[in-house]
C-alpha atoms as a PDB file:
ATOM      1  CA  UNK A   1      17.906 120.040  59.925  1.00  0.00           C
ATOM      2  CA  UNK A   2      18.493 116.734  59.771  1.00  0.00           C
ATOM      3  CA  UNK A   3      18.440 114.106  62.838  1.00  0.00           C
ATOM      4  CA  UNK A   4      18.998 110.627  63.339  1.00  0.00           C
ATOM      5  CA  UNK A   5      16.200 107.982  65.120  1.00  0.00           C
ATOM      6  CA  UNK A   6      16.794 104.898  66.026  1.00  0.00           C
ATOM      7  CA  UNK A   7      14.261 101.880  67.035  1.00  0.00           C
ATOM      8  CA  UNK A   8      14.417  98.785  67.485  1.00  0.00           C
ATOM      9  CA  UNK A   9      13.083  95.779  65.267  1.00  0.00           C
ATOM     10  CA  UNK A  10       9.196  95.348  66.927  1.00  0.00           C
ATOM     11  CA  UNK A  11       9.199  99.433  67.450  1.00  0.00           C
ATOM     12  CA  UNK A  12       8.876  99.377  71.104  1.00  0.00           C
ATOM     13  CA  UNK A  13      11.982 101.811  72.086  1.00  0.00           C
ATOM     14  CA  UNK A  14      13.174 104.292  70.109  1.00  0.00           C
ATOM     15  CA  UNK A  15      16.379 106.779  70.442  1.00  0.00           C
ATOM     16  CA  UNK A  16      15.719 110.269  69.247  1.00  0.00           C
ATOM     17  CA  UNK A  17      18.060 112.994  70.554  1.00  0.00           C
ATOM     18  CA  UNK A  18      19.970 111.083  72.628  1.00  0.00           C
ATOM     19  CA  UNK A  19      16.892 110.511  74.614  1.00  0.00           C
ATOM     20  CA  UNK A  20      15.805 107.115  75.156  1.00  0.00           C
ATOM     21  CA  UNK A  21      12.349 106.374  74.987  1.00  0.00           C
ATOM     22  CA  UNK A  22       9.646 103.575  75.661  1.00  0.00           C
ATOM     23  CA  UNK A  23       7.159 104.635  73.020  1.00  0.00           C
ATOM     24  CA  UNK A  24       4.481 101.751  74.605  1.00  0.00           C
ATOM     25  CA  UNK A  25       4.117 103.799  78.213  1.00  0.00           C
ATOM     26  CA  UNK A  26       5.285 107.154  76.546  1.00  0.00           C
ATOM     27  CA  UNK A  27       8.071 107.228  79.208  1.00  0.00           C
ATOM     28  CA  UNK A  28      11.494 108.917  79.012  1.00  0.00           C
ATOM     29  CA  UNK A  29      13.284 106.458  80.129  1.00  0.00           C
ATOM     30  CA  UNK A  30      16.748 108.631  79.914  1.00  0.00           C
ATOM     31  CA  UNK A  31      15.153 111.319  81.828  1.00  0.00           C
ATOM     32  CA  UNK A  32      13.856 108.523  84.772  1.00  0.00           C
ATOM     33  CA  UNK A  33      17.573 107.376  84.613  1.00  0.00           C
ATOM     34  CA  UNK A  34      19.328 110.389  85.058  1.00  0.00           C
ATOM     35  CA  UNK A  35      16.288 111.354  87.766  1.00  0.00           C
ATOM     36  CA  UNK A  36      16.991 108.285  89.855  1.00  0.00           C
ATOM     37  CA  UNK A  37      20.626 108.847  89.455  1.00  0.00           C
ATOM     38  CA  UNK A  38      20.728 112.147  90.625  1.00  0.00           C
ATOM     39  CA  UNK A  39      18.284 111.452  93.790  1.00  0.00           C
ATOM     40  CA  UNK A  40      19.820 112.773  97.142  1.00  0.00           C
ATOM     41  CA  UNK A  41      18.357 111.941 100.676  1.00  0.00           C
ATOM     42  CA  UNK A  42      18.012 115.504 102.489  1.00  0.00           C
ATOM     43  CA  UNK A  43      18.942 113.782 105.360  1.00  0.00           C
ATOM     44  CA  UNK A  44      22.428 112.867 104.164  1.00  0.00           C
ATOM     45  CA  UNK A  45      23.317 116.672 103.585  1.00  0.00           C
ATOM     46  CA  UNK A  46      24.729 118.864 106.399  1.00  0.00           C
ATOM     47  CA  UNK A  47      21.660 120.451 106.943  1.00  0.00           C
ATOM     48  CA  UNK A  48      23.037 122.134 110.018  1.00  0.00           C
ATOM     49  CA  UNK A  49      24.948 124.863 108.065  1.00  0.00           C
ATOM     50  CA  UNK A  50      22.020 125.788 105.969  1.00  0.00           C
ATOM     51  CA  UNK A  51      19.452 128.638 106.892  1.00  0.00           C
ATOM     52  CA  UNK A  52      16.389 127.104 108.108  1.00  0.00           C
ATOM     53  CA  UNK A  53      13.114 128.477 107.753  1.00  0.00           C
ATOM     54  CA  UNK A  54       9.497 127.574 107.804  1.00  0.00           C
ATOM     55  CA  UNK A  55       6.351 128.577 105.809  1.00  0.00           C
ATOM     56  CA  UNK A  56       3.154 127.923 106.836  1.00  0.00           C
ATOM     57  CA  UNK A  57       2.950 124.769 109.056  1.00  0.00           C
ATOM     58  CA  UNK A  58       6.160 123.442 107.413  1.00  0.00           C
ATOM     59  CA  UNK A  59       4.731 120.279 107.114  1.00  0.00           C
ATOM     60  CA  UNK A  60       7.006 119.149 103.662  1.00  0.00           C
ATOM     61  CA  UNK A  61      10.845 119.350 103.876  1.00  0.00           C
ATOM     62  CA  UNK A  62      13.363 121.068 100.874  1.00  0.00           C
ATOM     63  CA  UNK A  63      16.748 122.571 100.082  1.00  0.00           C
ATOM     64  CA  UNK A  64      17.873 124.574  98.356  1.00  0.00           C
ATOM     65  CA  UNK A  65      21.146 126.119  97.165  1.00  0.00           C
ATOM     66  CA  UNK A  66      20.745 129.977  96.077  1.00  0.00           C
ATOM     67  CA  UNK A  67      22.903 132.797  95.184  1.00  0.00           C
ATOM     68  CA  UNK A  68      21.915 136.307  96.792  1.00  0.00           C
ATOM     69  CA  UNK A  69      22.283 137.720  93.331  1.00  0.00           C
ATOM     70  CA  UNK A  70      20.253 135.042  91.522  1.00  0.00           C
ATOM     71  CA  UNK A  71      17.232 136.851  90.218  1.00  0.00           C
ATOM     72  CA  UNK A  72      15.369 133.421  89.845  1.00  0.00           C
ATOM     73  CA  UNK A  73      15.914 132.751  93.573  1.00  0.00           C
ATOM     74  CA  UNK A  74      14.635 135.897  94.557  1.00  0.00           C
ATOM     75  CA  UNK A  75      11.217 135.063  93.392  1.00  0.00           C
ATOM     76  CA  UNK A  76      11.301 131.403  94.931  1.00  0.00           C
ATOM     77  CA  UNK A  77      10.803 133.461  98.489  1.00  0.00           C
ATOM     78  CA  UNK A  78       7.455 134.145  97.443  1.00  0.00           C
ATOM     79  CA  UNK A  79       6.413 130.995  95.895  1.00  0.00           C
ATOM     80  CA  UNK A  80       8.174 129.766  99.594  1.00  0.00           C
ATOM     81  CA  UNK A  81       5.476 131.842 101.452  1.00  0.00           C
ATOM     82  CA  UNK A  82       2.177 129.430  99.551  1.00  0.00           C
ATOM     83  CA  UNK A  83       3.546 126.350 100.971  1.00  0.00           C
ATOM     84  CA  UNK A  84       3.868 124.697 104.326  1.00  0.00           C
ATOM     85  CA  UNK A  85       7.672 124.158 104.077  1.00  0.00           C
ATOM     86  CA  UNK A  86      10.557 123.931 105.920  1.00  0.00           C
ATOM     87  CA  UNK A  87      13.374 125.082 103.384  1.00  0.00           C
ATOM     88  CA  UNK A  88      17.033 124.182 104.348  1.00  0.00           C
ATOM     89  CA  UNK A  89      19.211 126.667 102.439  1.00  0.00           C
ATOM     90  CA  UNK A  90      22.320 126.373 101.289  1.00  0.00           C
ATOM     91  CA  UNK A  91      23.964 129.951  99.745  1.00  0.00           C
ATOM     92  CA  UNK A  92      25.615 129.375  97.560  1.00  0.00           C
ATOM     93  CA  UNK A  93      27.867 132.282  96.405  1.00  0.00           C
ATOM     94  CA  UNK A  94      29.180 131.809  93.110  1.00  0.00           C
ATOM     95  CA  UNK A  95      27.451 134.302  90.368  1.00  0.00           C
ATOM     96  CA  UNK A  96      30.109 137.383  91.396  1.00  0.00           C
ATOM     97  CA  UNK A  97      32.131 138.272  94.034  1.00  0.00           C
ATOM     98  CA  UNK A  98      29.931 140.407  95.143  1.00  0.00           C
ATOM     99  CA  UNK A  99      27.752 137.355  95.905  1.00  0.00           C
ATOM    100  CA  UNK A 100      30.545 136.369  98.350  1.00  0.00           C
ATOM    101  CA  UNK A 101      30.235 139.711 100.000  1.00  0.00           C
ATOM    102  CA  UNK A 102      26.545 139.636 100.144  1.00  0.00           C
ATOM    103  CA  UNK A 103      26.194 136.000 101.501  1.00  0.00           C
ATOM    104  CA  UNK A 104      28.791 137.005 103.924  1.00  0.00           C
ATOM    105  CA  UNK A 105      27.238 139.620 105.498  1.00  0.00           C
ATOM    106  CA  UNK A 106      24.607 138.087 105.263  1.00  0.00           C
ATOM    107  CA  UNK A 107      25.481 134.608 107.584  1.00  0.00           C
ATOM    108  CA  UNK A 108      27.563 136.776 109.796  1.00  0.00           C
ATOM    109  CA  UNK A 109      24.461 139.243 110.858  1.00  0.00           C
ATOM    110  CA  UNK A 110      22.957 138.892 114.645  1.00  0.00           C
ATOM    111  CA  UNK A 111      19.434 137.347 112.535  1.00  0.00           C
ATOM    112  CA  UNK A 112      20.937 135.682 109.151  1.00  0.00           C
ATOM    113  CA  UNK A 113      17.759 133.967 108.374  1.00  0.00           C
ATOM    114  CA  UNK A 114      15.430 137.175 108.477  1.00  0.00           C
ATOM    115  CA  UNK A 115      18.256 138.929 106.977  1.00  0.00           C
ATOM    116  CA  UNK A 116      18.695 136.868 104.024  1.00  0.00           C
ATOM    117  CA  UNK A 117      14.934 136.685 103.629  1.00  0.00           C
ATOM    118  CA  UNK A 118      14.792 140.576 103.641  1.00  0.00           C
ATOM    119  CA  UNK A 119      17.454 140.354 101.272  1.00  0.00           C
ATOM    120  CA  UNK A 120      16.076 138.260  98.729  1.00  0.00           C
ATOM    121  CA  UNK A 121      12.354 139.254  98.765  1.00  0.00           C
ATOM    122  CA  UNK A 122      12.703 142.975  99.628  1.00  0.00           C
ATOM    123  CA  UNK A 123      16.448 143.645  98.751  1.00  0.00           C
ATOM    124  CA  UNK A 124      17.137 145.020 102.019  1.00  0.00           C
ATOM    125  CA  UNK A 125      21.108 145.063 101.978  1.00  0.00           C
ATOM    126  CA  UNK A 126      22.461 143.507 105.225  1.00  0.00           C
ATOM    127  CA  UNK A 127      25.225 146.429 105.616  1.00  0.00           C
ATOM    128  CA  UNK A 128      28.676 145.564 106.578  1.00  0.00           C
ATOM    129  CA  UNK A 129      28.925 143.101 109.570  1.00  0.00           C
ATOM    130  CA  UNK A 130      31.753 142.207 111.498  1.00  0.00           C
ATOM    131  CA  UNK A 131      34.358 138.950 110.126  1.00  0.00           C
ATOM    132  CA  UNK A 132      33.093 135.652 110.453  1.00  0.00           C
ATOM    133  CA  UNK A 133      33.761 132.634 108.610  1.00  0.00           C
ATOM    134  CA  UNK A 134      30.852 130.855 106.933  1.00  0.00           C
ATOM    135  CA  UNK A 135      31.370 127.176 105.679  1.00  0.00           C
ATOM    136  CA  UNK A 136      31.113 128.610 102.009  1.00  0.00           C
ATOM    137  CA  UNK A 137      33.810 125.533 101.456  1.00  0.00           C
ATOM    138  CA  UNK A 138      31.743 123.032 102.555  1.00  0.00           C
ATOM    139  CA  UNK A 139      28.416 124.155 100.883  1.00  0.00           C
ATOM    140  CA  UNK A 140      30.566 124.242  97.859  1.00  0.00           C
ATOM    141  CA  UNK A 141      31.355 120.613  97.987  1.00  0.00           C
ATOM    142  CA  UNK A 142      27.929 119.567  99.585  1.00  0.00           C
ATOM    143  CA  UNK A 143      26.972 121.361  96.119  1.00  0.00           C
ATOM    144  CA  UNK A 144      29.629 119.507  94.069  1.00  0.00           C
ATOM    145  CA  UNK A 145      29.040 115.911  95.898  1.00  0.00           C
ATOM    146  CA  UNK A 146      25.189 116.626  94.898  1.00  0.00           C
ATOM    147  CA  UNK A 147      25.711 117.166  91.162  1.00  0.00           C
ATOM    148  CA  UNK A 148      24.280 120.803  91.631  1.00  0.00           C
ATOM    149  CA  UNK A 149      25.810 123.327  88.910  1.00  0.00           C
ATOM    150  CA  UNK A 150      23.786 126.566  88.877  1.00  0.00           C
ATOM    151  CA  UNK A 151      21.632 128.243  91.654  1.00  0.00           C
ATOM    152  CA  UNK A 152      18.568 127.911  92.667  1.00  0.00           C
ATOM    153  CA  UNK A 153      18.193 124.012  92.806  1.00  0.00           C
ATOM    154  CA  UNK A 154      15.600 122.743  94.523  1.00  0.00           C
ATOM    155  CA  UNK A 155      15.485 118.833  96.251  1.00  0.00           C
ATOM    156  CA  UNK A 156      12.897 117.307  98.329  1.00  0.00           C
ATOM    157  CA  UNK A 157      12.325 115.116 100.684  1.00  0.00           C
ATOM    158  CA  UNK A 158      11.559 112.332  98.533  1.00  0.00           C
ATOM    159  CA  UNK A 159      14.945 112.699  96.860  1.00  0.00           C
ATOM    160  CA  UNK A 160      13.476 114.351  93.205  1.00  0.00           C
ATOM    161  CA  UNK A 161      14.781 117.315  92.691  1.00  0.00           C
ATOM    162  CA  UNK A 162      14.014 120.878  90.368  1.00  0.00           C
ATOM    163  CA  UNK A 163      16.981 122.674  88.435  1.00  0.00           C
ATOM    164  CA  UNK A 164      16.103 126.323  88.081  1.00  0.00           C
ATOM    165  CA  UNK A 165      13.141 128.337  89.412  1.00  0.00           C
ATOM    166  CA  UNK A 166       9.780 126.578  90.211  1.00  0.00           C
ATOM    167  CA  UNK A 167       6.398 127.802  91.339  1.00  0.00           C
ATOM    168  CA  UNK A 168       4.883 126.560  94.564  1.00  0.00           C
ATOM    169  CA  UNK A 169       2.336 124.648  92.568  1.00  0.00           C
ATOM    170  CA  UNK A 170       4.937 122.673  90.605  1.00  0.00           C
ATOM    171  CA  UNK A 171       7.270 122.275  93.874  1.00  0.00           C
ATOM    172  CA  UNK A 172       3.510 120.559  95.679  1.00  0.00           C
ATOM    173  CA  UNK A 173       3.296 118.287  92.544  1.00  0.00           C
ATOM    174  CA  UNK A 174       7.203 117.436  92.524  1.00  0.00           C
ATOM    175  CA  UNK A 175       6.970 116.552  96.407  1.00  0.00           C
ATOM    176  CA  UNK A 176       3.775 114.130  95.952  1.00  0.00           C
ATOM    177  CA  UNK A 177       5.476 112.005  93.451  1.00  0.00           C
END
């Protein structure tokens, strides 16, 4: 299969995939682009209709926006639980509309945050609670406004960000750059 490269005249820089690259550091320099484009101060974020929990001493700040039926954010709960974070989460129900259901039950029970942990780590269904109405409109365009497409997304303090599931180890690395 057949692709096309292009460099310039001293072979410094060189386009391969649609990628830009600077081939003297061995940098992406698309991928630093779109990074620093996409970067998001936590602080900015209405942080006041996400869940809020803390691991450990919660000494390093994140977000998230996660689906209760998102397999991949299921398992983020225990990566959660080897870090000293305070996670900010946004659900985010758009896989079914069951996720609806789920998330709504969920935000509308007496304890939301140890329900929706039960839910995700232990699958420990929240049962029917009584109407509420979460902001689900609002997370959806805090979601939107933050160039977020799928669940779980991950952003830290220092405005970097992971799309897609991440182990604690790589979250730690992501938040000390």
């Amino acid at each position: 299969q057949g692709s096309i490269v292009c460099t310039d005249a001293e072979g410094e820089f060189v386009i391969f995939s649609g990628q830009l690259y600077d081939l003297e550091n061995k940098t992406n320099l698309t991928e630093l682009s779109m990074e620093e484009m996409n970067r998001i101060d936590i602080d900015s974020l209405p942080l006041d209709i996400a869940l809020k929990a803390t691991y450990g001493s919660g000494e390093h700040r994140l977000v998230t926006f996660e689906d209760p039926n998102c397999p991949w954010c299921k398992r983020l709960q225990a990566e959660f639980k080897k870090m000293d974070a305070t996670v900010y989460t946004f659900v985010t129900p758009i896989l079914s509309p069951d996720s609806f259901t789920k998330s709504r039950n969920i935000l509308c029970s007496d304890e939301p945050i140890s329900t929706w942990q039960n839910w995700m780590a232990n699958n420990i269904n929240p049962g029917e609670q009584e109407d509420c109405e979460p902001p689900f409109n609002e997370v959806l365009e805090v979601m939107h406004a933050s160039n977020v497409s799928g669940t779980p997304a991950i952003i830290f303090d220092n405005g970097k960000r992971i799309s897609g599931f991440a182990t604690a180890k790589d979250m730690i690395e992501k938040m000390a750059e």
